[in-house]
Protein backbone atom coordinates (compact mmCIF):
# COMPACT_ATOMS: atom_id res chain seq x y z
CA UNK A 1 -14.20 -21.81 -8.83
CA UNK A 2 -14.67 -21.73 -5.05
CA UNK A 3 -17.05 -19.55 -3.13
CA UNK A 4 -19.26 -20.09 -6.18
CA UNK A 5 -22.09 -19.04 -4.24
CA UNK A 6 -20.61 -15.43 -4.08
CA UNK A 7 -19.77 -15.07 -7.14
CA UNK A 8 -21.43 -12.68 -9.60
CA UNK A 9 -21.65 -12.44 -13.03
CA UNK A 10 -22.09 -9.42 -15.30
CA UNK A 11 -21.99 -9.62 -19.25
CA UNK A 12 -18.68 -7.62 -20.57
CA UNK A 13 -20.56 -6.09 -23.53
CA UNK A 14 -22.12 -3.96 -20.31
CA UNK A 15 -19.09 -2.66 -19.58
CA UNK A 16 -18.58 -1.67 -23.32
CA UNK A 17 -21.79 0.04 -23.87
CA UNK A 18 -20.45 3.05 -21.27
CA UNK A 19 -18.88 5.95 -22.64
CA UNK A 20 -16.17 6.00 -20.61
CA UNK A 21 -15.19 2.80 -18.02
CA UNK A 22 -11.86 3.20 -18.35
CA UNK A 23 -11.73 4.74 -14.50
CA UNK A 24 -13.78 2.46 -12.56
CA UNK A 25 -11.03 -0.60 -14.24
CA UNK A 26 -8.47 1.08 -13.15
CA UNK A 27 -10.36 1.20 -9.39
CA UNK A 28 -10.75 -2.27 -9.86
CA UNK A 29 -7.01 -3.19 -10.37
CA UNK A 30 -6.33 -1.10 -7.38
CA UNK A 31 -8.50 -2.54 -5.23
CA UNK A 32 -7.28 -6.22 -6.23
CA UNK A 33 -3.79 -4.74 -5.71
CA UNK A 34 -4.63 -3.74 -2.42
CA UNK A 35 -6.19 -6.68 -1.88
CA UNK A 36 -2.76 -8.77 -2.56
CA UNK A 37 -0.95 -6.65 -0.37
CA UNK A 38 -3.03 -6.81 2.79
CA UNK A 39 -3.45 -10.43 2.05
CA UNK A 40 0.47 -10.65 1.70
CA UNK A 41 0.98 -8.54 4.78
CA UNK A 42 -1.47 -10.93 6.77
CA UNK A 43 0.36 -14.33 5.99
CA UNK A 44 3.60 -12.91 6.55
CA UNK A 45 2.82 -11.86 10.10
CA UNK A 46 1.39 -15.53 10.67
CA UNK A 47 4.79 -17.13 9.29
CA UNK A 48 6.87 -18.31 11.56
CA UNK A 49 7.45 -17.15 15.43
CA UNK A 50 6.95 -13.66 16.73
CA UNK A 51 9.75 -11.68 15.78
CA UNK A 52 12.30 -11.54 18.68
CA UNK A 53 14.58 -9.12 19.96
CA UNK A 54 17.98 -11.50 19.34
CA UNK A 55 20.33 -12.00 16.30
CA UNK A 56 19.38 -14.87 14.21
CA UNK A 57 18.14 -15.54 10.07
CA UNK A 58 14.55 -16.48 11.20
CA UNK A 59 14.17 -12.75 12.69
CA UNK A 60 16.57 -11.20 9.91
CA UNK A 61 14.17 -12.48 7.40
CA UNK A 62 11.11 -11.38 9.39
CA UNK A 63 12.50 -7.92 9.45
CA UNK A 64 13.80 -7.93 6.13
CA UNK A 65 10.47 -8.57 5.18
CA UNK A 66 8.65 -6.37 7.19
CA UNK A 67 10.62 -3.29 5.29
CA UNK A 68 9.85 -5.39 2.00
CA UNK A 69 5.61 -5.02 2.63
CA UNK A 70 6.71 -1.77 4.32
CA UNK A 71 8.27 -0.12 0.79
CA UNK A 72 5.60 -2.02 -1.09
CA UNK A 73 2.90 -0.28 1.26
CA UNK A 74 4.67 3.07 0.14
CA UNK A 75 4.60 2.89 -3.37
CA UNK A 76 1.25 1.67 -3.51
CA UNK A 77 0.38 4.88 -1.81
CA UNK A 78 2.37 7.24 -4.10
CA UNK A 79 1.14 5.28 -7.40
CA UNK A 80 -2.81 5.71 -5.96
CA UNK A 81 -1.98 9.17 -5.33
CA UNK A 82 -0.05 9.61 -8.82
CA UNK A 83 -3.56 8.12 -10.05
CA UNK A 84 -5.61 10.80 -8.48
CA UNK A 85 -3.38 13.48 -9.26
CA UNK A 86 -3.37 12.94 -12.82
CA UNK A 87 -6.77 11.97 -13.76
CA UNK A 88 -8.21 14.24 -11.13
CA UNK A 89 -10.14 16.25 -14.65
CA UNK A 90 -11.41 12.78 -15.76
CA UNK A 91 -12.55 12.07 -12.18
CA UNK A 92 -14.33 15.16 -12.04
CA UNK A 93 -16.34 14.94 -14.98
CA UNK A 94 -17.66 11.07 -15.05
CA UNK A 95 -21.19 11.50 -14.12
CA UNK A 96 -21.69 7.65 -13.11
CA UNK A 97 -19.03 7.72 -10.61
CA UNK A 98 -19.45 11.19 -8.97
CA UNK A 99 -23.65 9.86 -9.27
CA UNK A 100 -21.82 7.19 -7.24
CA UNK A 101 -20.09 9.13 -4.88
CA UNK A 102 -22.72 11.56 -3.58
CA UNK A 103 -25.69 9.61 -3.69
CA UNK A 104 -24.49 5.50 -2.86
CA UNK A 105 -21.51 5.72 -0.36
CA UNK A 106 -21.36 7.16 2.96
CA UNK A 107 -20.82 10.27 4.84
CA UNK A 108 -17.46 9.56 6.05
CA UNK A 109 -16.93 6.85 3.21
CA UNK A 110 -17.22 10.04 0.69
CA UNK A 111 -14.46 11.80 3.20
CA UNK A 112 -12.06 10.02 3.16
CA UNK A 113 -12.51 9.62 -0.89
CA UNK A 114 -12.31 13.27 -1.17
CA UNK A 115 -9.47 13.73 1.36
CA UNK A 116 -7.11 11.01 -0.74
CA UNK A 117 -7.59 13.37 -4.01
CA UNK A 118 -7.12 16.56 -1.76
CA UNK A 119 -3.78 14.66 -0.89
CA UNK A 120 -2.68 13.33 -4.57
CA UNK A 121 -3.06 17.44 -5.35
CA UNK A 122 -0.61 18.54 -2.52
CA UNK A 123 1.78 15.34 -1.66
CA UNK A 124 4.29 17.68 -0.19
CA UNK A 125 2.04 18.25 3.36
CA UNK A 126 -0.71 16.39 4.99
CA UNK A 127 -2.94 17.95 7.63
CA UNK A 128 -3.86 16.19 10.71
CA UNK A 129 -7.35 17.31 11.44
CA UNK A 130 -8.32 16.16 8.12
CA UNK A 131 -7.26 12.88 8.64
CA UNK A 132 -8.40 12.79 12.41
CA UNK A 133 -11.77 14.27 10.46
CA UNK A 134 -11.40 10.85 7.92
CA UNK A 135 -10.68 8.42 10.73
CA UNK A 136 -7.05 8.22 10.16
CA UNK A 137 -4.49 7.99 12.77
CA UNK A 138 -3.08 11.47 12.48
CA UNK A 139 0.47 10.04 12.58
CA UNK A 140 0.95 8.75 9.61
CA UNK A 141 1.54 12.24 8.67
CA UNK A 142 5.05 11.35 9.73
CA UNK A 143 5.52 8.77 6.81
CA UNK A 144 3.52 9.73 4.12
CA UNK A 145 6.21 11.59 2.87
CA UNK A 146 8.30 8.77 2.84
CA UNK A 147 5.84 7.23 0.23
CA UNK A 148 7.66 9.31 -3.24
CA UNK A 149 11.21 8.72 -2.58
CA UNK A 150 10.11 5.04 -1.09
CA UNK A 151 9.00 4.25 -4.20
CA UNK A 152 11.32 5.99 -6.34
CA UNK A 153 14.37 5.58 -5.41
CA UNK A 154 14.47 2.31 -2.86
CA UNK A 155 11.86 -0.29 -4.33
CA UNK A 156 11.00 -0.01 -8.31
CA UNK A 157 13.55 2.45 -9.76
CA UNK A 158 16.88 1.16 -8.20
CA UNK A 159 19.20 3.11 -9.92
CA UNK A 160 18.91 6.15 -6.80
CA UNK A 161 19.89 3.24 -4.32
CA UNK A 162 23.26 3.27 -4.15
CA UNK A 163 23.90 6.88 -2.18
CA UNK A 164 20.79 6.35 -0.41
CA UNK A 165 21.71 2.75 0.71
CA UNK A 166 24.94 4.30 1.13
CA UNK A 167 23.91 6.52 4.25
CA UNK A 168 21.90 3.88 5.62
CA UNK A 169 24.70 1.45 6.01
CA UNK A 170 26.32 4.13 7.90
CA UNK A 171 23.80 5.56 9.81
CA UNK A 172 23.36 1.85 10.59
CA UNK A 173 27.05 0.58 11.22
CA UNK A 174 29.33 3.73 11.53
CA UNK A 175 30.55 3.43 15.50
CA UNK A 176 27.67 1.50 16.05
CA UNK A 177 28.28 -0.71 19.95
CA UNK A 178 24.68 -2.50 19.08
CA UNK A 179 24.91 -6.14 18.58
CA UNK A 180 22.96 -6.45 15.08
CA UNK A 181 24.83 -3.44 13.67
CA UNK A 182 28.16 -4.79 15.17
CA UNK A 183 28.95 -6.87 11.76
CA UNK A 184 27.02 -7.37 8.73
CA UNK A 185 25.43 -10.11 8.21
CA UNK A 186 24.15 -12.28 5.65
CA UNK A 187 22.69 -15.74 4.81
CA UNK A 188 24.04 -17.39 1.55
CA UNK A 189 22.19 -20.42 0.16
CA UNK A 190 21.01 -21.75 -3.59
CA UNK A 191 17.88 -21.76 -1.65
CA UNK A 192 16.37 -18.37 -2.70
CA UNK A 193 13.61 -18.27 -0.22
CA UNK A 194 16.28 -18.47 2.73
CA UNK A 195 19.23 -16.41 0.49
CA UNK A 196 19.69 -13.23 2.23
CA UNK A 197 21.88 -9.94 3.10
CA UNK A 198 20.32 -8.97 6.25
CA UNK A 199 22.89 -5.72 6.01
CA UNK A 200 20.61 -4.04 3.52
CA UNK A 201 17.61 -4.53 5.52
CA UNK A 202 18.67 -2.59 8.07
CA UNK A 203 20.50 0.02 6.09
CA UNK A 204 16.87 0.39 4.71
CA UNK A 205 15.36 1.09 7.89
CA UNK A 206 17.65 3.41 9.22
CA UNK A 207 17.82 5.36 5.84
CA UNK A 208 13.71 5.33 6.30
CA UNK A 209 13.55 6.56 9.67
CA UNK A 210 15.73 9.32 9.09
CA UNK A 211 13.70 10.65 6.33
CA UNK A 212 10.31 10.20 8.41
CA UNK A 213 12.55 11.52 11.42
CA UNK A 214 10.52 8.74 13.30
CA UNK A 215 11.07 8.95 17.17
CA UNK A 216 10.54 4.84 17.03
CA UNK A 217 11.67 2.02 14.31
CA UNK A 218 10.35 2.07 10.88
CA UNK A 219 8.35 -0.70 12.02
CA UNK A 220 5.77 1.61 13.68
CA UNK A 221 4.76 3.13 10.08
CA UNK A 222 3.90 -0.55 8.29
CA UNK A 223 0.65 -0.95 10.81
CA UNK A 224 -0.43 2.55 9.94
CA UNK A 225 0.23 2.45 6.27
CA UNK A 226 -1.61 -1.01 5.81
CA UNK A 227 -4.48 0.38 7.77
CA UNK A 228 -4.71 3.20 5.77
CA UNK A 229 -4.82 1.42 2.51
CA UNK A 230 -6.88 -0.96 3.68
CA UNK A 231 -9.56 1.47 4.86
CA UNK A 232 -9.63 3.23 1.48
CA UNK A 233 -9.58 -0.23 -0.18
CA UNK A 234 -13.25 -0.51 1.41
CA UNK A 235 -14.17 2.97 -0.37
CA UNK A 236 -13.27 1.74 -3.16
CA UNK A 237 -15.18 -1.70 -2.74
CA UNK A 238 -18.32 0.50 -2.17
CA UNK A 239 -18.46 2.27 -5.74
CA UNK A 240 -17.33 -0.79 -7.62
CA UNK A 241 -20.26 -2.41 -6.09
CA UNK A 242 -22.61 0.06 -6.81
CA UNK A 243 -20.54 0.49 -10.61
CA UNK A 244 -21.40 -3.67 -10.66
CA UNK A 245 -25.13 -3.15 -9.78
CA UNK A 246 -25.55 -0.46 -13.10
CA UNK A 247 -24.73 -2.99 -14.80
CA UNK A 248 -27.05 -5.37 -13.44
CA UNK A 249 -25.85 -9.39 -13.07
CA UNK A 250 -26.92 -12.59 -14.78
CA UNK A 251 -28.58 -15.09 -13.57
CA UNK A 252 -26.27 -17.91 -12.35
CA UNK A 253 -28.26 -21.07 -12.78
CA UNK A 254 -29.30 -20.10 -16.27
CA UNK A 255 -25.36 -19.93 -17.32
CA UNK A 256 -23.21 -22.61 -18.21
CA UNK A 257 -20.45 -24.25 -15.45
């Protein structure tokens, strides 16, 4: 395995002899999801050329793929606060992670934890000073919002997508003088990786940023959305390091390789 040197090691039967670990593996597989996302966000913005302001596939894929991370981003954010939301009663009463919590993580650290299950409770309206307060850029108000019917109805549960696709497209095409909205256009190959309707992509966005009501393109909201997760990604980091250190790790050079 590379970067042997940082890897730990903890015995599973430690994890077994808890009452109740349950939570802190289910922080784990969000973290790692977040993880994959930023990661995936990161090599996608080092693939290829900058994207351009003229009509070709290389930029309709770039786009296309921006919304893709983009809706991804979203419904990462509506199943974390789902998470919160529901198990809010369990999260309350484990005594190792709330131990966690106020003694092992930081002021602001323990903020912007507290803030994220203040938001799972009331997904409906964010306030700004609390996420000024957190260190969040306030305007990501705009799209959090977004992050329910994102998820629902445009990314994992496709059967809403027809009507909303539906106003998209027209938003997008209806009377439209721009040059990538004059025609539709689209990219067919066997090659899946190049296959493409660039059409839907930008029905997408527009049906996006008329639901955020976003003065700019939806484009604005990815940066903010990855920054967010990735910020609470390090909260999260912090207790499942701490979680780790309970447990206490072997020692490396007395197991097997």
């Amino acid at each position: 395995m590379d970067n042997y040197d940082k890897l730990k090691i903890i015995d599973p039967v430690k994890f077994m002899s808890g009452d109740d670990y349950g939570l802190f593996l289910a922080l784990a597989l969000i973290s790692n999801d977040l993880g994959d996302l930023i990661h995936l966000q990161g090599l996608h913005s080092q693939d290829g050329e900058r994207l351009e302001n003229y009509i070709s596939a290389e930029n309709g894929r770039k786009s296309g793929r921006n919304i893709y991370i983009l809706r991804l981003a979203f419904s990462h954010l509506y199943n974390i606060l789902e998470f919160f939301d529901i198990r809010a009663g369990d999260i309350e009463k484990d005594l190792l992670l709330n131990k966690i919590i106020d003694k092992d993580i930081l002021e602001n650290e323990k903020i912007f934890w507290n803030l994220v299950i203040k938001l799972s409770q009331n997904k409906e309206s964010f306030g700004k000073k609390e996420l000024s307060i957190a260190g969040i850029n306030p305007e990501l108000v705009k799209v959090m919002n977004l992050a329910k019917i994102a998820r629902n109805e445009v990314t994992f549960h496709y059967h809403g997508a027809a009507k909303n696709l539906k106003k998209g497209f027209e938003l997008a095409f209806k009377n439209s003088k721009q040059s990538n909205t004059k025609y539709a256009y689209v990219t067919e190959t066997e090659n899946v990786t190049e296959d493409r309707r660039y059409y839907i992509d930008i029905a997408l966005q527009k049906f996006l940023e008329e639901k955020a009501d976003l003065s700019k393109d939806v484009f604005v909201a990815e940066s903010l959305m990855i920054e967010f997760l990735a910020a609470f990604n390090k909260v999260i980091y912090k207790i499942l390091s701490k979680f780790h250190e309970t447990l206490g790790f072997e020692n490396s050079s007395e197991i097997e390789k």
